[in-house]
C-alpha atoms as a PDB file:
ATOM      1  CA  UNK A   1       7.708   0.386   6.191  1.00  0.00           C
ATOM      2  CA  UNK A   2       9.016  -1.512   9.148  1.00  0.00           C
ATOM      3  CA  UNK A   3       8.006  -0.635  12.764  1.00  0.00           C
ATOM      4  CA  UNK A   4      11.600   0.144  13.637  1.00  0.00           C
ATOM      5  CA  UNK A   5      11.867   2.777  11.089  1.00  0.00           C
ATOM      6  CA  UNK A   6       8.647   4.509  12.534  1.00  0.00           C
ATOM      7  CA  UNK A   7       9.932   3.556  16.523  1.00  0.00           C
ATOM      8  CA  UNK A   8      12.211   7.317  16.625  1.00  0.00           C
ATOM      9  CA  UNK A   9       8.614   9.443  16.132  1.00  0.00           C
ATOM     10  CA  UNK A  10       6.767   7.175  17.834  1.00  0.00           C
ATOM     11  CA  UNK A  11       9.398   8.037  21.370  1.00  0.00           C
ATOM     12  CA  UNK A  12       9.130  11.254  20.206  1.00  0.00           C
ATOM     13  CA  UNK A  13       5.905  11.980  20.510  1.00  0.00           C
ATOM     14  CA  UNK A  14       4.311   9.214  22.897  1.00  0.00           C
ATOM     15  CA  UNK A  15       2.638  10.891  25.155  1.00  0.00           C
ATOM     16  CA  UNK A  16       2.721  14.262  24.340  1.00  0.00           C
ATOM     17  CA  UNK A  17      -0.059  16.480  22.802  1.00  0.00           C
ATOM     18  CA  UNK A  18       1.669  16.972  18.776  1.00  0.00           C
ATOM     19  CA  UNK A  19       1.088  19.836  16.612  1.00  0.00           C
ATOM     20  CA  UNK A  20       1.645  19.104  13.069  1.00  0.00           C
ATOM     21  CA  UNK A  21       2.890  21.050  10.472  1.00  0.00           C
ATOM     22  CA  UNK A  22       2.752  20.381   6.546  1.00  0.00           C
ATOM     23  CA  UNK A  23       3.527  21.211   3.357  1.00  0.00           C
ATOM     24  CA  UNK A  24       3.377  19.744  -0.366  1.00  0.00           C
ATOM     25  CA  UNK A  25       5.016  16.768   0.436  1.00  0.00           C
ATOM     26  CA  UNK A  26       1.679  15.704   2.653  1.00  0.00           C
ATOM     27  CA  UNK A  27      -0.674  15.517  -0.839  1.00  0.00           C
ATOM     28  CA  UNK A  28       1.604  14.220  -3.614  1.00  0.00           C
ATOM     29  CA  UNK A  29      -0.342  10.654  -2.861  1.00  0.00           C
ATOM     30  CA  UNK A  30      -3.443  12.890  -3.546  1.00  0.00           C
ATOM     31  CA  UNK A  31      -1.690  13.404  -7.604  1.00  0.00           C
ATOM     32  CA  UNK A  32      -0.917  17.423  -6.203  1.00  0.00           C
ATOM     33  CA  UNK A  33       2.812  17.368  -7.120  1.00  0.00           C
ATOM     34  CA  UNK A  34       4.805  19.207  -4.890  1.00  0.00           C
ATOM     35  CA  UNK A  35       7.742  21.946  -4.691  1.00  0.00           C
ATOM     36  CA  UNK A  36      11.087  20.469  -4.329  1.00  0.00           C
ATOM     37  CA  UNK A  37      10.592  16.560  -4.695  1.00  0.00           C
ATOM     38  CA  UNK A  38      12.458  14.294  -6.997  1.00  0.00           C
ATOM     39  CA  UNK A  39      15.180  16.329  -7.260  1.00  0.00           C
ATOM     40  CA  UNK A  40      13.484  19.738  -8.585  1.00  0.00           C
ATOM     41  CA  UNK A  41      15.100  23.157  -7.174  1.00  0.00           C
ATOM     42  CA  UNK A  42      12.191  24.667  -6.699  1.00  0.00           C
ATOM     43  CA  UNK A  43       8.670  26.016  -8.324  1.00  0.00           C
ATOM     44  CA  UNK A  44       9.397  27.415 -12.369  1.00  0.00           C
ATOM     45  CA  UNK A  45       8.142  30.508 -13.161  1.00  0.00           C
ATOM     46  CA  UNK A  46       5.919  31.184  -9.622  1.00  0.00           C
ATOM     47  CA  UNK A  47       3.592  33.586  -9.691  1.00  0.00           C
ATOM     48  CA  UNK A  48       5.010  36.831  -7.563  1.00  0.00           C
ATOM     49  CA  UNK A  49       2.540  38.918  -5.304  1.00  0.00           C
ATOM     50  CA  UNK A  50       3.485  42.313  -6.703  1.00  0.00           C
ATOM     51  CA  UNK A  51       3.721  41.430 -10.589  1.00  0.00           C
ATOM     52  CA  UNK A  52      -0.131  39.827 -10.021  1.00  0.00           C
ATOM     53  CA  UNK A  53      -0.867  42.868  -8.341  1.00  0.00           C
ATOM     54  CA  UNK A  54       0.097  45.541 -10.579  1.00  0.00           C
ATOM     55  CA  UNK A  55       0.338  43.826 -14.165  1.00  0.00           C
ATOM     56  CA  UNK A  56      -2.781  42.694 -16.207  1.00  0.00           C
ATOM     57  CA  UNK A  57      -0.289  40.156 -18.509  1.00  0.00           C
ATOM     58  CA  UNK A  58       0.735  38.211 -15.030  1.00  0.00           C
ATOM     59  CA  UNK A  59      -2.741  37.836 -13.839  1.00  0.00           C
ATOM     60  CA  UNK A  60      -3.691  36.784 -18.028  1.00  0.00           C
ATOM     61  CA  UNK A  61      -1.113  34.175 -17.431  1.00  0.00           C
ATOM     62  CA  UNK A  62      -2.246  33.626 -13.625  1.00  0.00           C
ATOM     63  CA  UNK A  63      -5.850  32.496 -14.926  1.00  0.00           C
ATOM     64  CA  UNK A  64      -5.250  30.826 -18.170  1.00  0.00           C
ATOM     65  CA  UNK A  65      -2.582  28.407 -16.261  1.00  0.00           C
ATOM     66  CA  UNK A  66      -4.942  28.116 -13.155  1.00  0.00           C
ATOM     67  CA  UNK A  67      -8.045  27.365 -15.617  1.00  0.00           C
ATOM     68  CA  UNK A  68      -6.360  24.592 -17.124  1.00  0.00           C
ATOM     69  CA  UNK A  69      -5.023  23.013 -13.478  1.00  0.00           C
ATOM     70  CA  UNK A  70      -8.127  23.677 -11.520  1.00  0.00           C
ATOM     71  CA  UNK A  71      -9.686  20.208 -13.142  1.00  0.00           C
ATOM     72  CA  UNK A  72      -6.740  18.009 -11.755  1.00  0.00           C
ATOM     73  CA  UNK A  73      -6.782  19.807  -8.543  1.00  0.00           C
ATOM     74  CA  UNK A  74     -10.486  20.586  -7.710  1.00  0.00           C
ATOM     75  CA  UNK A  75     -10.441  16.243  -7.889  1.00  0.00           C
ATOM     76  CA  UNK A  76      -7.384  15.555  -5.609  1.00  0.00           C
ATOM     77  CA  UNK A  77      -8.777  13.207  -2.876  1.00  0.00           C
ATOM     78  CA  UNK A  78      -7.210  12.925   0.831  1.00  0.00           C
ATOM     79  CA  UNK A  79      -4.751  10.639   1.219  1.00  0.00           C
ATOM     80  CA  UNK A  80      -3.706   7.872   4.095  1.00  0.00           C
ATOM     81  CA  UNK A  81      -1.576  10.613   5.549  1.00  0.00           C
ATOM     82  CA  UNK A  82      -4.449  13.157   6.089  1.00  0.00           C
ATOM     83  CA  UNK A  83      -6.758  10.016   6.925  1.00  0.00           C
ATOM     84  CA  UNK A  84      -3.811   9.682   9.956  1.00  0.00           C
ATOM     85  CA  UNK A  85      -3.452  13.203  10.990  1.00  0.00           C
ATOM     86  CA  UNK A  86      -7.630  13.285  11.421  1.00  0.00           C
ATOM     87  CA  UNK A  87      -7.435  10.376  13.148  1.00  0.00           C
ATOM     88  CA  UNK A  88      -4.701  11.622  15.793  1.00  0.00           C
ATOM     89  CA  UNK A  89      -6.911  14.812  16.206  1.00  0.00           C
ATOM     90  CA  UNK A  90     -10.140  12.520  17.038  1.00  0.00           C
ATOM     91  CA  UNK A  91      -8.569  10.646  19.484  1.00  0.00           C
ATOM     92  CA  UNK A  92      -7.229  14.098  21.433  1.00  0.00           C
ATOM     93  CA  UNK A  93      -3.672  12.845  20.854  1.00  0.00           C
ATOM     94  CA  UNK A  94      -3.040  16.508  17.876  1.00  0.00           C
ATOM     95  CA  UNK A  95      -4.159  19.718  18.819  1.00  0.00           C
ATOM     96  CA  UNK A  96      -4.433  20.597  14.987  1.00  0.00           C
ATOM     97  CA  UNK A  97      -2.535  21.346  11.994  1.00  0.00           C
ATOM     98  CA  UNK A  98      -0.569  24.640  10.462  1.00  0.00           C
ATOM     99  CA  UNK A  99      -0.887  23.859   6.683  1.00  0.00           C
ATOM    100  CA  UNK A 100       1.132  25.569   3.848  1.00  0.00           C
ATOM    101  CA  UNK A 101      -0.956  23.782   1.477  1.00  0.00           C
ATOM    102  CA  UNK A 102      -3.872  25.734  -0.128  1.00  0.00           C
ATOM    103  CA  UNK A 103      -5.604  22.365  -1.005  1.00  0.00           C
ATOM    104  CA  UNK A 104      -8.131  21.897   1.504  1.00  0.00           C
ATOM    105  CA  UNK A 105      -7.202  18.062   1.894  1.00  0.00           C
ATOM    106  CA  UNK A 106      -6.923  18.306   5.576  1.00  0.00           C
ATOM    107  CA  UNK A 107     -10.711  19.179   5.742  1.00  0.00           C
ATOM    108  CA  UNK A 108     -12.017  16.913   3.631  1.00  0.00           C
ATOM    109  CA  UNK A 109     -10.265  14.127   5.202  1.00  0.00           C
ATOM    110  CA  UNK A 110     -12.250  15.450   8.591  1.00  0.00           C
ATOM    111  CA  UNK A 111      -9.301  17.572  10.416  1.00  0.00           C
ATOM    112  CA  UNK A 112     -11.280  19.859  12.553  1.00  0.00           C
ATOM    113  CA  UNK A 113      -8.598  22.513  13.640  1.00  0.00           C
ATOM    114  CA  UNK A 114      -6.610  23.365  10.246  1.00  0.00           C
ATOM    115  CA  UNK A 115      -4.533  27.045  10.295  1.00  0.00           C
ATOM    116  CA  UNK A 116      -4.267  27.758   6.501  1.00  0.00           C
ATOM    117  CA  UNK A 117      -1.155  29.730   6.249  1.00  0.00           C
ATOM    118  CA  UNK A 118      -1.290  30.483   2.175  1.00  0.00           C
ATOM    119  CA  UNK A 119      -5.276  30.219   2.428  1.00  0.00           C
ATOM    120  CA  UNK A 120      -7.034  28.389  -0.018  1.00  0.00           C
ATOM    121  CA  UNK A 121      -7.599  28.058  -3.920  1.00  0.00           C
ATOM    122  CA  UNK A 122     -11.345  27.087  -3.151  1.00  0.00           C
ATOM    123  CA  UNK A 123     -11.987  30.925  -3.049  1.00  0.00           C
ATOM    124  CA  UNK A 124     -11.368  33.948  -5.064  1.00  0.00           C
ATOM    125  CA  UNK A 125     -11.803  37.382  -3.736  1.00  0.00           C
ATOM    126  CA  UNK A 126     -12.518  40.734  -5.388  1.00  0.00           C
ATOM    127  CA  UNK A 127      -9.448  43.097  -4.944  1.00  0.00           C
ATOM    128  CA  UNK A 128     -11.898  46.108  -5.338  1.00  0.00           C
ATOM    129  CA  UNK A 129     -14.950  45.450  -3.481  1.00  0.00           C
ATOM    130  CA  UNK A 130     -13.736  42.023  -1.425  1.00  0.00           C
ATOM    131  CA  UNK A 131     -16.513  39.799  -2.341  1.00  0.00           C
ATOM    132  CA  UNK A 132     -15.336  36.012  -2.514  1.00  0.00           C
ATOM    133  CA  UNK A 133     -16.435  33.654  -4.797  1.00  0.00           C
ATOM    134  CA  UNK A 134     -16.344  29.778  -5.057  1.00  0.00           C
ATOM    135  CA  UNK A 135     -13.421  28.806  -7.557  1.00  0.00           C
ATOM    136  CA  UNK A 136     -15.547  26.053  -8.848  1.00  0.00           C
ATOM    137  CA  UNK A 137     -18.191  28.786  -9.846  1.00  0.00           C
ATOM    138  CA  UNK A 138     -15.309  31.052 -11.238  1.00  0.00           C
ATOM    139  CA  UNK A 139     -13.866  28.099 -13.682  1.00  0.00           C
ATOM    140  CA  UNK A 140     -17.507  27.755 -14.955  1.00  0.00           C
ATOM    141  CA  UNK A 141     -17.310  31.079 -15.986  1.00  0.00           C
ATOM    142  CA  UNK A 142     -13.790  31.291 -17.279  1.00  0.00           C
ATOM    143  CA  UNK A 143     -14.519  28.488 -19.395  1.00  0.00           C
ATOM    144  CA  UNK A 144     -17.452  30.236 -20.748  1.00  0.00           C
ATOM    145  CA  UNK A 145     -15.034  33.004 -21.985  1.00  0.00           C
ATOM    146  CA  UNK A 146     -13.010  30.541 -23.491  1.00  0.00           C
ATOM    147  CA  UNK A 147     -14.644  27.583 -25.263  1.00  0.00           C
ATOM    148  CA  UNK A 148     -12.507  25.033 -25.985  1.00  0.00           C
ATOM    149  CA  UNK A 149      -9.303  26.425 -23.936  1.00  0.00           C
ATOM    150  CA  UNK A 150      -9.092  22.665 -21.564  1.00  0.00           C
ATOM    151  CA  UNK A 151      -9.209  20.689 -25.207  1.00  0.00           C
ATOM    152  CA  UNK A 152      -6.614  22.851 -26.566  1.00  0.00           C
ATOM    153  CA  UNK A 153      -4.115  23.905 -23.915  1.00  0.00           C
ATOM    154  CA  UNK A 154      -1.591  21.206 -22.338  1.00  0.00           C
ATOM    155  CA  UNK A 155       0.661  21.702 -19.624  1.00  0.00           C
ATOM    156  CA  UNK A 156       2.605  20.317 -16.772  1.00  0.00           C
ATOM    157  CA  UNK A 157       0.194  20.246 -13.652  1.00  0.00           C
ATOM    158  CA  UNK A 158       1.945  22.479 -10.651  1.00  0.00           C
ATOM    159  CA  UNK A 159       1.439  22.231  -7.075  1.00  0.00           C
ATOM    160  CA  UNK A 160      -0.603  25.886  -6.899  1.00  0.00           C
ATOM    161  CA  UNK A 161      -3.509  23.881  -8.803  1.00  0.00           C
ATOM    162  CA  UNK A 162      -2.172  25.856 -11.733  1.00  0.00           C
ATOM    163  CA  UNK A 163       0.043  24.076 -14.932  1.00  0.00           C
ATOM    164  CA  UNK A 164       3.609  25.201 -16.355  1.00  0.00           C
ATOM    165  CA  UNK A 165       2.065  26.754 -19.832  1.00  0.00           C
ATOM    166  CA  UNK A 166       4.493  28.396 -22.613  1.00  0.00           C
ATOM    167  CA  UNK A 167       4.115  31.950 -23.017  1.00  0.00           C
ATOM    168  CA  UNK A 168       2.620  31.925 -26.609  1.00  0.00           C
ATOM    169  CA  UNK A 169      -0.250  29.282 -25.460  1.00  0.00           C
ATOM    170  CA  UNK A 170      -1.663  32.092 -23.224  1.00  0.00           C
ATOM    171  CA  UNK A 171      -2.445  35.115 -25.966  1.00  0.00           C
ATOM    172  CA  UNK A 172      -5.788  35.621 -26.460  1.00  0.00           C
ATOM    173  CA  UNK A 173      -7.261  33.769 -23.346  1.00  0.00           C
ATOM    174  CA  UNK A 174      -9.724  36.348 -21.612  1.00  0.00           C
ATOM    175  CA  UNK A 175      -9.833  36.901 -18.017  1.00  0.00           C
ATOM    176  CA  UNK A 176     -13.070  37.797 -16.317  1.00  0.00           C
ATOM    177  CA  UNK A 177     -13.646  39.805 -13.510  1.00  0.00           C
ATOM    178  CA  UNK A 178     -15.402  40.113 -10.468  1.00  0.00           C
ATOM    179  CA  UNK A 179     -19.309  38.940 -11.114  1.00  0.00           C
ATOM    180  CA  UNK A 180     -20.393  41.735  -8.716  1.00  0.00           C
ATOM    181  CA  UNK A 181     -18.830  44.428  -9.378  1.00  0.00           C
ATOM    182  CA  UNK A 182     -16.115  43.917 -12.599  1.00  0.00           C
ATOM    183  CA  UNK A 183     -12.858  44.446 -10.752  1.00  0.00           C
ATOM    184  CA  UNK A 184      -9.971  42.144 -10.484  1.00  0.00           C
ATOM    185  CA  UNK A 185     -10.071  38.769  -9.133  1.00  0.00           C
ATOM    186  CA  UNK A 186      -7.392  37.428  -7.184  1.00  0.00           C
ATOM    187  CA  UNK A 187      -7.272  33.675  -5.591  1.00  0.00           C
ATOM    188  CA  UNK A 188      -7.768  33.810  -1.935  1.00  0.00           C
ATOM    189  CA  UNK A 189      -3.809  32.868  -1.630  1.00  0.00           C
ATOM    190  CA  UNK A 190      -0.600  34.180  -0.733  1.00  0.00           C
ATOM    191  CA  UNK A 191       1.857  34.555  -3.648  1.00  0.00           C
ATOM    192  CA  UNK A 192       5.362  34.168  -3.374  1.00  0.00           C
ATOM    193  CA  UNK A 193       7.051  37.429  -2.225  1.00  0.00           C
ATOM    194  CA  UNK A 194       3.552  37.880  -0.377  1.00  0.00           C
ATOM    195  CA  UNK A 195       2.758  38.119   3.182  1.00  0.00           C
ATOM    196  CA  UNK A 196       0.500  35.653   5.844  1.00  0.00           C
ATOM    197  CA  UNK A 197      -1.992  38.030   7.031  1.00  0.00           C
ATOM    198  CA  UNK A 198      -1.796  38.748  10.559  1.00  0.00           C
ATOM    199  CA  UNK A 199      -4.805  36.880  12.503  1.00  0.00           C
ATOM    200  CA  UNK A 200      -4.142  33.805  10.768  1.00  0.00           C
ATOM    201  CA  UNK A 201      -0.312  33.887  11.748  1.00  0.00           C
ATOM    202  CA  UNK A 202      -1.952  34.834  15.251  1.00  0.00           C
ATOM    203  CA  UNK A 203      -4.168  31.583  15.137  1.00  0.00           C
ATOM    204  CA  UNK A 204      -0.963  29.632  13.931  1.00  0.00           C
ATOM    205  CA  UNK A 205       1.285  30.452  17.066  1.00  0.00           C
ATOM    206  CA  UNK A 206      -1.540  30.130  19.315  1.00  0.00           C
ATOM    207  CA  UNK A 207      -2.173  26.418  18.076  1.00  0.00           C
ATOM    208  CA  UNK A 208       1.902  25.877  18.615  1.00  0.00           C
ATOM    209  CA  UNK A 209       1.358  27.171  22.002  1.00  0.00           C
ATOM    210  CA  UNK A 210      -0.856  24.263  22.967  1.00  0.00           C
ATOM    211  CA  UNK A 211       2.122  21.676  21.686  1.00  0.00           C
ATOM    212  CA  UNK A 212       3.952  19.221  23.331  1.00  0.00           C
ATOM    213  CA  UNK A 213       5.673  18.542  20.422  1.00  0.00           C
ATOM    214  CA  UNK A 214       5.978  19.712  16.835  1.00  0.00           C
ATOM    215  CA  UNK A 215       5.507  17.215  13.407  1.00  0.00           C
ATOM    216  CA  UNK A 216       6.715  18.312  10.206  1.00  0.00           C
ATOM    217  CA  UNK A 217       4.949  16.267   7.626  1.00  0.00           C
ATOM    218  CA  UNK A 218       6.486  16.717   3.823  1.00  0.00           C
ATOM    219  CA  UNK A 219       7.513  19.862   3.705  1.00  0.00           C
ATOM    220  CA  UNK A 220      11.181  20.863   3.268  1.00  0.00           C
ATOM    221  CA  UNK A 221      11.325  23.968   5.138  1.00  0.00           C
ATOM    222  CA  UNK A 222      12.860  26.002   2.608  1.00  0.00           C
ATOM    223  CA  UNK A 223      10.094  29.362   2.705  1.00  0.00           C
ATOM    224  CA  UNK A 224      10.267  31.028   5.983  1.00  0.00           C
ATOM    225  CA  UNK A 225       6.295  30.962   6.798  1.00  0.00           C
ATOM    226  CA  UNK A 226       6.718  27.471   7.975  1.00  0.00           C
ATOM    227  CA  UNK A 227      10.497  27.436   8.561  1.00  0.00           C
ATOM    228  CA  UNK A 228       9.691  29.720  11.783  1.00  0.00           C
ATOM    229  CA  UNK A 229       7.491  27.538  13.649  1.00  0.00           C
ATOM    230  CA  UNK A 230      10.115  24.730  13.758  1.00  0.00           C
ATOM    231  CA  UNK A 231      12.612  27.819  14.844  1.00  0.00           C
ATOM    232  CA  UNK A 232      10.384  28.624  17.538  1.00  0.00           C
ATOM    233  CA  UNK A 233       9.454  25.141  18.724  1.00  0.00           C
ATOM    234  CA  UNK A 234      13.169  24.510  18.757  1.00  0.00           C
ATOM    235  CA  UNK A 235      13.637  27.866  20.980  1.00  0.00           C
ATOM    236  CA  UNK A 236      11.060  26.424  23.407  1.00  0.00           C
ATOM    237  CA  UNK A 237      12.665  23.358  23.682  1.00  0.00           C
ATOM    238  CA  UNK A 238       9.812  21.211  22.117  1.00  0.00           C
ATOM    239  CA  UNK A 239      10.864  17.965  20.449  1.00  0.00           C
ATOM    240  CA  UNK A 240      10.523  18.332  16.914  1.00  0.00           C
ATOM    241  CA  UNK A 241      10.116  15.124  14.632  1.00  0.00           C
ATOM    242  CA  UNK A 242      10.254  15.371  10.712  1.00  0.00           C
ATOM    243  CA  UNK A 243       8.301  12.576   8.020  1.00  0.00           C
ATOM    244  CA  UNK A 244       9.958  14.227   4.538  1.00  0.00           C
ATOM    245  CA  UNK A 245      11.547  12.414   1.589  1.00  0.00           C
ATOM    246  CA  UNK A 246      14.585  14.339   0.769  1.00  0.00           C
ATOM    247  CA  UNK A 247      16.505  16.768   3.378  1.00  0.00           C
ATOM    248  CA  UNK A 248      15.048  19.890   4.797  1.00  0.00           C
ATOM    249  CA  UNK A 249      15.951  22.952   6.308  1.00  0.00           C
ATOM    250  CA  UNK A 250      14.894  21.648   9.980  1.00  0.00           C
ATOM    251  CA  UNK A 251      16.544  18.633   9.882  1.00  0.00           C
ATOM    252  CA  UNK A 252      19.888  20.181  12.516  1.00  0.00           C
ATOM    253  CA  UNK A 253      16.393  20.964  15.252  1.00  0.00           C
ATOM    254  CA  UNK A 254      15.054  17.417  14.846  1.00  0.00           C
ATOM    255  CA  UNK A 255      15.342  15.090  16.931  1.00  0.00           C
ATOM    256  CA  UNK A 256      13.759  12.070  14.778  1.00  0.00           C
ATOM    257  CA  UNK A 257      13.660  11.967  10.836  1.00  0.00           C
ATOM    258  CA  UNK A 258      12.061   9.567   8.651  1.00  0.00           C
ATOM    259  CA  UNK A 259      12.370  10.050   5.504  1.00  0.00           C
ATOM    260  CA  UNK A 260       9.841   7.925   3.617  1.00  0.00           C
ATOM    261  CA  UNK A 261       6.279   9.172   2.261  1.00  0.00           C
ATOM    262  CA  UNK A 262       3.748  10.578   4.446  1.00  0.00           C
ATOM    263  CA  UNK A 263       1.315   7.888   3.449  1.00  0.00           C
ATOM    264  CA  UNK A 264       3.260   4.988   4.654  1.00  0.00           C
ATOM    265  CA  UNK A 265       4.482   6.741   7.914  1.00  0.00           C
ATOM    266  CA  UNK A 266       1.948   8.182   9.385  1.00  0.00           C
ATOM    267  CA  UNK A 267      -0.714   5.704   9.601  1.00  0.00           C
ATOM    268  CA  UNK A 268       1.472   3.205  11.343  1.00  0.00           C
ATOM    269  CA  UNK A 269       2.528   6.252  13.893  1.00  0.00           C
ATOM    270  CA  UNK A 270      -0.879   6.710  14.242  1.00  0.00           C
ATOM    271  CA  UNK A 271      -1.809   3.121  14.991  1.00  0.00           C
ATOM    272  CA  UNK A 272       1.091   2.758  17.790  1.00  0.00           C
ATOM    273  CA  UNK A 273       0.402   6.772  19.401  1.00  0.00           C
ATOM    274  CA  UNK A 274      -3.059   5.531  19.685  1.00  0.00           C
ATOM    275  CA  UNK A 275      -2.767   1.912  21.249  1.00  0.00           C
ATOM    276  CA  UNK A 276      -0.198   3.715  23.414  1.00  0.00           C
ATOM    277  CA  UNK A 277      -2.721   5.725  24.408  1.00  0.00           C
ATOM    278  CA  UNK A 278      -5.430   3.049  25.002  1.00  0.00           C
ATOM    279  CA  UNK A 279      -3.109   1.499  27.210  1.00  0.00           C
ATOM    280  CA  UNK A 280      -2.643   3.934  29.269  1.00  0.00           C
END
């Protein structure tokens, strides 16, 4: 990527304290496929807040899908577009980063200040008496209950750390409740149809109160929990700059767009916002 293609952003933002804001789009050089990329519509078959809540069959399917994924997605490693967004926030030049991703990727490439609007799949909770468990000790135990179920089940691997899995391949797998008390396990995520819960949308706004400018990094814009934040930044007059491949719902508010992957942008932005910096 050529330093006039990045040269837009890099006005942009020069000199102003960025807030970021990402989506799938930031880890599909980390092997998590995203959303809406290469053309897809949109997620198949998501999972839906209320049918996970009220129907034992969803949450059968919810587990036996997320059982075979986990293994793909528990190894994900940051990529050069994380690396980049750390690096900003180390040198004081991003105030942090509102994530729609439930991957943890930000952390483990060392972001300090991450807002996790869906949460994260590294925890379940117990919808009866709230304890939270690591998922990592939860798939040790779902596999326990079903021997053999990574050898023999195949799917597509999905952005939720889940995989696309036909109907008839999950019959019979058992789900497994709650090790302290029995009840129902739900990841520590917000389904589609669900709601962000209210102190971490708090935390979120008060993050994009400390911008000078707003960066959308790979996420097309389409759901509404990120969608607003580019609304309000546009209401407040904050220059908004977008790093997506493929058009997004923001793009009228922006005033620079690169559209190019995260992992070849946003290093060499980072490079230039920080010798700018060091210059100064």
């Amino acid at each position: 990527m050529s330093a006039d293609e990045v040269a837009p952003l890099f006005e942009l933002l020069a000199g102003r304290r960025i807030v970021a804001l990402t989506g799938a789009g930031c880890s599909t050089e980390s092997g998590i496929p995203d959303y809406r990329g290469g053309g897809r519509p949109g997620p198949r078959n998501p999972i839906q807040h209320d049918a996970f809540m009220r129907r034992p069959e969803v949450r059968q399917r919810y587990w036996a899908r997320a059982t075979l994924g986990w293994e793909r997605f528990h190894g994900a490693q940051p990529n050069d577009g994380h690396a980049a967004l750390a690096r900003l926030e180390a040198a004081g030049l991003l105030a942090g980063v509102i994530t729609q991703n439930v991957d943890r990727l930000h952390h483990a490439a060392g972001s300090r200040r991450v807002v996790e609007l869906h949460g994260a799949l590294a925890d379940v909770r117990c919808l009866d008496c709230r304890e939270v468990e690591p998922r990592a000790a939860l798939q040790a135990r779902l596999l326990d209950a079903n021997p053999g179920w990574l050898a023999a089940a195949a799917g597509a691997a999905r952005p939720d750390g889940d995989a696309e899995l036909p109907a008839e391949a999950v019959a019979g797998f058992q789900v497994v409740g709650c090790r302290g008390c029995g009840g129902v396990l739900k990841p520590d995520v917000v389904f589609f149809g669900g709601t962000v819960a209210e102190p971490t949308l708090s935390a979120a706004w008060a993050l994009l109160a400390e911008a000078g400018a707003l960066l959308v990094v790979g996420s097309s814009l389409t759901v509404y929990s990120g969608f607003r934040f580019v609304r309000r930044a546009h209401e407040q007059g904050l220059p908004i700059g977008i790093v997506n491949l493929g058009p997004t719902r923001g793009d009228a508010l922006a005033q620079a767009r690169v559209s190019a992957p995260v992992g070849q942008v946003l290093p060499q932005l980072a490079d230039a916002l920080s010798a700018a910096e060091s210059s100064v």
